[in-house]
C-alpha atoms as a PDB file:
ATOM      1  CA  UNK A   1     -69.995 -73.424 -24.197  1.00  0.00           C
ATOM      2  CA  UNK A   2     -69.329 -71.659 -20.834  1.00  0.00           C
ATOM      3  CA  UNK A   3     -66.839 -69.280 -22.385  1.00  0.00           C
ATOM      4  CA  UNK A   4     -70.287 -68.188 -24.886  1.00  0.00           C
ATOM      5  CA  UNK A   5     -72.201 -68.017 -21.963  1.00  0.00           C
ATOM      6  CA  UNK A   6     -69.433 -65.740 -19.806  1.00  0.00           C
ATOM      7  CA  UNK A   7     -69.678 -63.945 -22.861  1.00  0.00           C
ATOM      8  CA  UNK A   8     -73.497 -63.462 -23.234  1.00  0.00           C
ATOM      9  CA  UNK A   9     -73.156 -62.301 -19.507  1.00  0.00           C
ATOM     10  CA  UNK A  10     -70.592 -59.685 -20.357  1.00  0.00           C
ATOM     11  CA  UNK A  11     -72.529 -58.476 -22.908  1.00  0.00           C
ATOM     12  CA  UNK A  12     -75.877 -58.183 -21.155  1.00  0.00           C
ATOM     13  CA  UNK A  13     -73.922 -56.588 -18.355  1.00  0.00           C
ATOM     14  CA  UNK A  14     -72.173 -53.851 -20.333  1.00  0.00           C
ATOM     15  CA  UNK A  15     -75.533 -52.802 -21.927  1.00  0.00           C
ATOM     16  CA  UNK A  16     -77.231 -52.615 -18.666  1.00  0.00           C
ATOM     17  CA  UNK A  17     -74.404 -50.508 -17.786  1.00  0.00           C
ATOM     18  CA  UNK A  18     -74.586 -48.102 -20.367  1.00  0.00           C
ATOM     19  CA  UNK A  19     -76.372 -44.972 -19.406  1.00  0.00           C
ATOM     20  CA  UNK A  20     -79.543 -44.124 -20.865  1.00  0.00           C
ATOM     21  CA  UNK A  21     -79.550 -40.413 -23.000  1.00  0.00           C
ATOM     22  CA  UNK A  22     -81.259 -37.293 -21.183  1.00  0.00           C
ATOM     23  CA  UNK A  23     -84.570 -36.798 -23.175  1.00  0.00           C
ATOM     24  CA  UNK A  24     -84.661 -34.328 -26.082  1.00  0.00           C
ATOM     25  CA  UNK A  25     -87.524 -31.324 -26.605  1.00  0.00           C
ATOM     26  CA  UNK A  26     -88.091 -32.852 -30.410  1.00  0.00           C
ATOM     27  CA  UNK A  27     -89.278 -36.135 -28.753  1.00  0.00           C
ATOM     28  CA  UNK A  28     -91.090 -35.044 -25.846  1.00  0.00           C
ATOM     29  CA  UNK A  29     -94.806 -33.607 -26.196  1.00  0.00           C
ATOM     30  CA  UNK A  30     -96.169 -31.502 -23.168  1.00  0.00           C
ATOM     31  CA  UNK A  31     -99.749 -31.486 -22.390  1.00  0.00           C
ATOM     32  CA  UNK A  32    -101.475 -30.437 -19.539  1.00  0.00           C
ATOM     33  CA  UNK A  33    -104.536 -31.765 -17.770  1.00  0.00           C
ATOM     34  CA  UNK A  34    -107.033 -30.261 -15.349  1.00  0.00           C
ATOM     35  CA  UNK A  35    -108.645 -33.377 -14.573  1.00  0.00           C
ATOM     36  CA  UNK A  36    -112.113 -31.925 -15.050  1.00  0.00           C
ATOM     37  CA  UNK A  37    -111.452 -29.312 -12.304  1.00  0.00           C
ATOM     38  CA  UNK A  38    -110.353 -31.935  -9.607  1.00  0.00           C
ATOM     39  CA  UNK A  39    -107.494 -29.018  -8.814  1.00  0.00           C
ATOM     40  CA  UNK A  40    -110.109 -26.139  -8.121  1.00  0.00           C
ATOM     41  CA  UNK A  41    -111.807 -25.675  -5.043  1.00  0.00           C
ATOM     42  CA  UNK A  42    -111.216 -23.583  -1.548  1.00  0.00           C
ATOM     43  CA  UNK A  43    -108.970 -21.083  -3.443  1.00  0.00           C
ATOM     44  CA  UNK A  44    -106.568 -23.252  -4.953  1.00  0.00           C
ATOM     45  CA  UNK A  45    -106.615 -24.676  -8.760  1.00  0.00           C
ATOM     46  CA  UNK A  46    -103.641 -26.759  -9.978  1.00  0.00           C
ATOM     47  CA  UNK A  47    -102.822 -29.066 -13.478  1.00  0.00           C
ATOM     48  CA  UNK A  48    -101.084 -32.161 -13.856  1.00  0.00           C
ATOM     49  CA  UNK A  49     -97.947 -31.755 -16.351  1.00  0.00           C
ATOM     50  CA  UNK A  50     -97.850 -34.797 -18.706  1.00  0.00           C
ATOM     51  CA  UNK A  51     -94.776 -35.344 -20.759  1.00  0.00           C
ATOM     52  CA  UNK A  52     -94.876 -38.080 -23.469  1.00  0.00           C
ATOM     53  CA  UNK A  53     -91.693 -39.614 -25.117  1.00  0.00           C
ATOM     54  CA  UNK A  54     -92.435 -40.218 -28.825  1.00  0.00           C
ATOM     55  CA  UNK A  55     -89.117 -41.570 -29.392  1.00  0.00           C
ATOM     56  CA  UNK A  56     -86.231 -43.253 -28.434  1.00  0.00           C
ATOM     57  CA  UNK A  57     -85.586 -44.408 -23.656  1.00  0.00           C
ATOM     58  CA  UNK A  58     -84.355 -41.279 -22.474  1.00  0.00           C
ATOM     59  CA  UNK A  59     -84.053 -39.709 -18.951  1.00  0.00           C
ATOM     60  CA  UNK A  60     -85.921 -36.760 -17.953  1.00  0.00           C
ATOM     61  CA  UNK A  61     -85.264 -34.448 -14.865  1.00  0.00           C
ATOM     62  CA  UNK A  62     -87.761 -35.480 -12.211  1.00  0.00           C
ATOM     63  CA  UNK A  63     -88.081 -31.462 -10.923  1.00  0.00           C
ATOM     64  CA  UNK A  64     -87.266 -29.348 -14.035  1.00  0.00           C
ATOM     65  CA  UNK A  65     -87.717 -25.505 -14.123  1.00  0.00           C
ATOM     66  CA  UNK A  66     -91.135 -24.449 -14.473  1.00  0.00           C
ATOM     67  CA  UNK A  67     -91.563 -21.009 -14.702  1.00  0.00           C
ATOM     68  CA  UNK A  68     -95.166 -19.229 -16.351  1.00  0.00           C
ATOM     69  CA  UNK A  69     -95.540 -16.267 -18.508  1.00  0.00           C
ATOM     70  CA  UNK A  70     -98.077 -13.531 -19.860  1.00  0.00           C
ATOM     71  CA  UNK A  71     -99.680 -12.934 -23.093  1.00  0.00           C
ATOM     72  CA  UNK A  72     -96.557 -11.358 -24.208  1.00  0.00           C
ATOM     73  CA  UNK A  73     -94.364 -14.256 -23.236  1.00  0.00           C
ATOM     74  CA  UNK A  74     -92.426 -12.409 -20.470  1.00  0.00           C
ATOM     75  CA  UNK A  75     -91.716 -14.473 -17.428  1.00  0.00           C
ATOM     76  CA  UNK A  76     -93.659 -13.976 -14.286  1.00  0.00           C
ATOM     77  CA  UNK A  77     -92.500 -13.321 -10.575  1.00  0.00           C
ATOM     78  CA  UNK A  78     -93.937 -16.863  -9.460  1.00  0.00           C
ATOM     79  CA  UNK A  79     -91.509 -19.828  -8.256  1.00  0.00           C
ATOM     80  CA  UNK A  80     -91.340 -23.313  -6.995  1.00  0.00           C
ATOM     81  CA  UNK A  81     -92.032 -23.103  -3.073  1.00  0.00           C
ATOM     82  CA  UNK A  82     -89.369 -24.855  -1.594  1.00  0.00           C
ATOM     83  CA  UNK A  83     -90.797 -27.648   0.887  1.00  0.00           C
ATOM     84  CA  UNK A  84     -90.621 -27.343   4.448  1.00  0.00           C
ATOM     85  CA  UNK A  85     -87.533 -28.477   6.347  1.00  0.00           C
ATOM     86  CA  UNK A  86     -85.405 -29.026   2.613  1.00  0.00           C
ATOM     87  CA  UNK A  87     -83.192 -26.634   1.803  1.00  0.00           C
ATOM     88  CA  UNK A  88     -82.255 -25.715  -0.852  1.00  0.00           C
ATOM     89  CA  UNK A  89     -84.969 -28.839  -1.792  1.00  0.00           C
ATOM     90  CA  UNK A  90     -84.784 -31.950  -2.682  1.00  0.00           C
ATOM     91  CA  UNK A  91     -82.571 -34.487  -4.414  1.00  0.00           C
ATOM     92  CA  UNK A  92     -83.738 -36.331  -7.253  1.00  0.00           C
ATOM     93  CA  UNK A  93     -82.994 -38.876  -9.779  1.00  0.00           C
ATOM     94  CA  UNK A  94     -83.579 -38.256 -13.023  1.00  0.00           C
ATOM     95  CA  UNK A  95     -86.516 -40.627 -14.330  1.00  0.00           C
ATOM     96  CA  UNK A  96     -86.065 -43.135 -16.707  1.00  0.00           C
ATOM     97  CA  UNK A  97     -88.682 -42.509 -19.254  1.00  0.00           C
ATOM     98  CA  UNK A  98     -89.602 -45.402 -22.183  1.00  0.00           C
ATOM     99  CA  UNK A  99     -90.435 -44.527 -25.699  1.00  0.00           C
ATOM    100  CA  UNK A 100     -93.784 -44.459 -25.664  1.00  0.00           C
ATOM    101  CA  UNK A 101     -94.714 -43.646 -21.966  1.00  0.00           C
ATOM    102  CA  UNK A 102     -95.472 -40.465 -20.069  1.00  0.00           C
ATOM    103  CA  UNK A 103     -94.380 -39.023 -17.110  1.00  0.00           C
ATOM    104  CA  UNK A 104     -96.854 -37.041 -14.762  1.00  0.00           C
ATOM    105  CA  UNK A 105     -96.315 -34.024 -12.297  1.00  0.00           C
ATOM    106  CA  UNK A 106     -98.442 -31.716 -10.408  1.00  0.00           C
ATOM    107  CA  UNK A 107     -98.364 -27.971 -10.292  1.00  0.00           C
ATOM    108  CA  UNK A 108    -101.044 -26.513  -8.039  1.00  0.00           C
ATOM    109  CA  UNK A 109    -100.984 -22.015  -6.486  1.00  0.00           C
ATOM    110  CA  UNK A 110    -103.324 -20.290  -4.296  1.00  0.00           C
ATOM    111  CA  UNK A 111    -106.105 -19.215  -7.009  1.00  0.00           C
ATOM    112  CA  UNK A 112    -108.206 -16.235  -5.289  1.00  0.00           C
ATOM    113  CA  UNK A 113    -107.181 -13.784  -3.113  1.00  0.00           C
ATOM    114  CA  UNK A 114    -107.062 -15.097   0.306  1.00  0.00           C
ATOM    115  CA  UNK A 115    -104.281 -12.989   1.779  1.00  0.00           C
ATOM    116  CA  UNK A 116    -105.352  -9.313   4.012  1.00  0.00           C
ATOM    117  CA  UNK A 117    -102.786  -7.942   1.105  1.00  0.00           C
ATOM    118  CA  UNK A 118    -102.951  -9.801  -2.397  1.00  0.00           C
ATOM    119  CA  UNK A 119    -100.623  -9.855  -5.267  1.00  0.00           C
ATOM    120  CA  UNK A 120    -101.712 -11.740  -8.480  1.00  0.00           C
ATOM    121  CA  UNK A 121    -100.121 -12.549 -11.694  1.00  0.00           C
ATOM    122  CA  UNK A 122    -101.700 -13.672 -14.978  1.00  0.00           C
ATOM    123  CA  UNK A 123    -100.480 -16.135 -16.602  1.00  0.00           C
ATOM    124  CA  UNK A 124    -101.464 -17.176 -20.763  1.00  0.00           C
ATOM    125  CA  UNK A 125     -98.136 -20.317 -20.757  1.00  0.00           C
ATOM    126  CA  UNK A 126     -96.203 -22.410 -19.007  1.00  0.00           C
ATOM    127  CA  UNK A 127     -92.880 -23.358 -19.614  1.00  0.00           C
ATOM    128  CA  UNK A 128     -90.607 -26.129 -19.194  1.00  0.00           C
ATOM    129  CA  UNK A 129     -87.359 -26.259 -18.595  1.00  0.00           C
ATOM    130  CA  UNK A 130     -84.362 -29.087 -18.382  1.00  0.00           C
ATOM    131  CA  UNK A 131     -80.960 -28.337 -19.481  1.00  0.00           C
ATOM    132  CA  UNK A 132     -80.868 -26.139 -22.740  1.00  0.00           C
ATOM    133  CA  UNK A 133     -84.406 -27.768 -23.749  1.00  0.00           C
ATOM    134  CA  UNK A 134     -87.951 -25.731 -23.659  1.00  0.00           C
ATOM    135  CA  UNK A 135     -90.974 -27.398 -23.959  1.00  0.00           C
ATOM    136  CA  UNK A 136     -94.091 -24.756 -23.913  1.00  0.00           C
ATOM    137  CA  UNK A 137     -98.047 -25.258 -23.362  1.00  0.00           C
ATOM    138  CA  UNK A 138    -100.851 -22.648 -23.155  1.00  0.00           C
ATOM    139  CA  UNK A 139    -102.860 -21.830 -20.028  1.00  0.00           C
ATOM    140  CA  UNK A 140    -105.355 -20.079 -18.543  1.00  0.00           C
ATOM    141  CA  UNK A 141    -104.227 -19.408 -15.130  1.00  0.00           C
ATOM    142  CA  UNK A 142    -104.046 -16.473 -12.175  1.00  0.00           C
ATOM    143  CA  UNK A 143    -102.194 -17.442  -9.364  1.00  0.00           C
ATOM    144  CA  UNK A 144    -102.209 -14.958  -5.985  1.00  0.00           C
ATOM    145  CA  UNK A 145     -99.528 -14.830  -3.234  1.00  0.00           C
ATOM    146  CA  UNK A 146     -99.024 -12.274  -0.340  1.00  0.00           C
ATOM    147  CA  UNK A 147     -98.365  -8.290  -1.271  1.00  0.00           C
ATOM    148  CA  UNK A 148     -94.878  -8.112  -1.255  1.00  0.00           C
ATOM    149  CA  UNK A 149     -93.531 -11.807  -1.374  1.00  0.00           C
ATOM    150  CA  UNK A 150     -92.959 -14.056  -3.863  1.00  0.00           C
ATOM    151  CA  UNK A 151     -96.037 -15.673  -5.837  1.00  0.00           C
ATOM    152  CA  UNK A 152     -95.524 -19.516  -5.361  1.00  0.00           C
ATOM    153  CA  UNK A 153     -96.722 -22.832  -6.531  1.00  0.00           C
ATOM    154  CA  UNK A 154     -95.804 -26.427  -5.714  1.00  0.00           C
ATOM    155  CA  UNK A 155     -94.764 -28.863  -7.956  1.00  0.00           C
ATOM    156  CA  UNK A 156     -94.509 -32.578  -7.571  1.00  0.00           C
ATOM    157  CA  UNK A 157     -91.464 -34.541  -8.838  1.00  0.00           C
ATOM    158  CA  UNK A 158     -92.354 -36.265 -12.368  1.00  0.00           C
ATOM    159  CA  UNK A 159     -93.455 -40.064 -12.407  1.00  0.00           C
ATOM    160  CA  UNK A 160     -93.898 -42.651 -14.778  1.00  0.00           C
ATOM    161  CA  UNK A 161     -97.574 -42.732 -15.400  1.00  0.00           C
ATOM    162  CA  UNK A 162     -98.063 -45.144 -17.739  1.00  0.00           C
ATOM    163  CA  UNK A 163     -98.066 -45.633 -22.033  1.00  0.00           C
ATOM    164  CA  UNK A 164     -97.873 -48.177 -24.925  1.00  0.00           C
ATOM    165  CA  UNK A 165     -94.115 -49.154 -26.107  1.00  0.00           C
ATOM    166  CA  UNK A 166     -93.292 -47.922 -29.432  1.00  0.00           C
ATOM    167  CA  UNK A 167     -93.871 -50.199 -32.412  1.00  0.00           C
END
């Protein structure tokens, strides 16, 4: 009996051990949410990036690549601003993301031209990226950064927000 159970334990061990797949773009649906506008005001608009997994536990980068484009798909001169005091950013662990669940980040840019000198770029989608994997949503969005600087927007590392296990 208490070889069975050293067993059992050596079991349950090795499949805690074993590491969880990174998440694949056929599986994962991006959406994004405005929150009824609570990202607008004083210049500034934003949307919360909501990745679902609609198949099997996988891990997901918690700061992929975001990058936006125009109506023609090219990509636009706007990046990730860096935050204060971490360079070249932050390190993060990948988040461990159930079938069924979502994972929630923010994205939020200057929206109206609050600089003495203004640049502005349009953008019509926002892309994803993690690895070799794209995921793509549409958007309605112009974000505004100082004449002759880089265009910039923060982003919040993903979360788990919450979802319903797969049947």
């Amino acid at each position: 009996m208490l070889s069975l159970m050293i067993a059992a334990q050596a079991l349950s061990g090795s499949a805690a051990a074993m590491p969880v797949p990174a998440c694949r773009p056929m599986q994962l649906r991006l959406a994004l949410d405005g929150r009824d506008g609570d990202f607008n005001g004083m210049s500034h608009a934003g949307t919360a990036l909501s990745v679902r997994n609609v198949g099997a536990d996988c891990t997901l980068p918690a700061l992929p690549i975001v990058s936006f484009r125009d109506a023609r798909g090219k990509p636009l001169p706007a990046s990730r601003s860096v935050p204060i005091g971490m360079h070249p950013g932050p390190v993060m662990l990948p988040v461990r993301l159930a079938g069924g669940h979502r994972a929630v980040a923010e994205l939020r840019w200057v929206a109206g031209p609050v600089f003495a000198q203004n640049r502005s770029v349009k953008a019509a989608s926002l892309t994803m990226h993690f690895g070799k994997a794209i995921l793509r949503a549409w958007v309605a969005a112009v974000l505004y950064g100082e004449a002759n600087k880089a265009v910039t927007f923060e982003q919040t590392p993903f979360h788990v927000a919450e979802g319903m296990a797969r049947n």
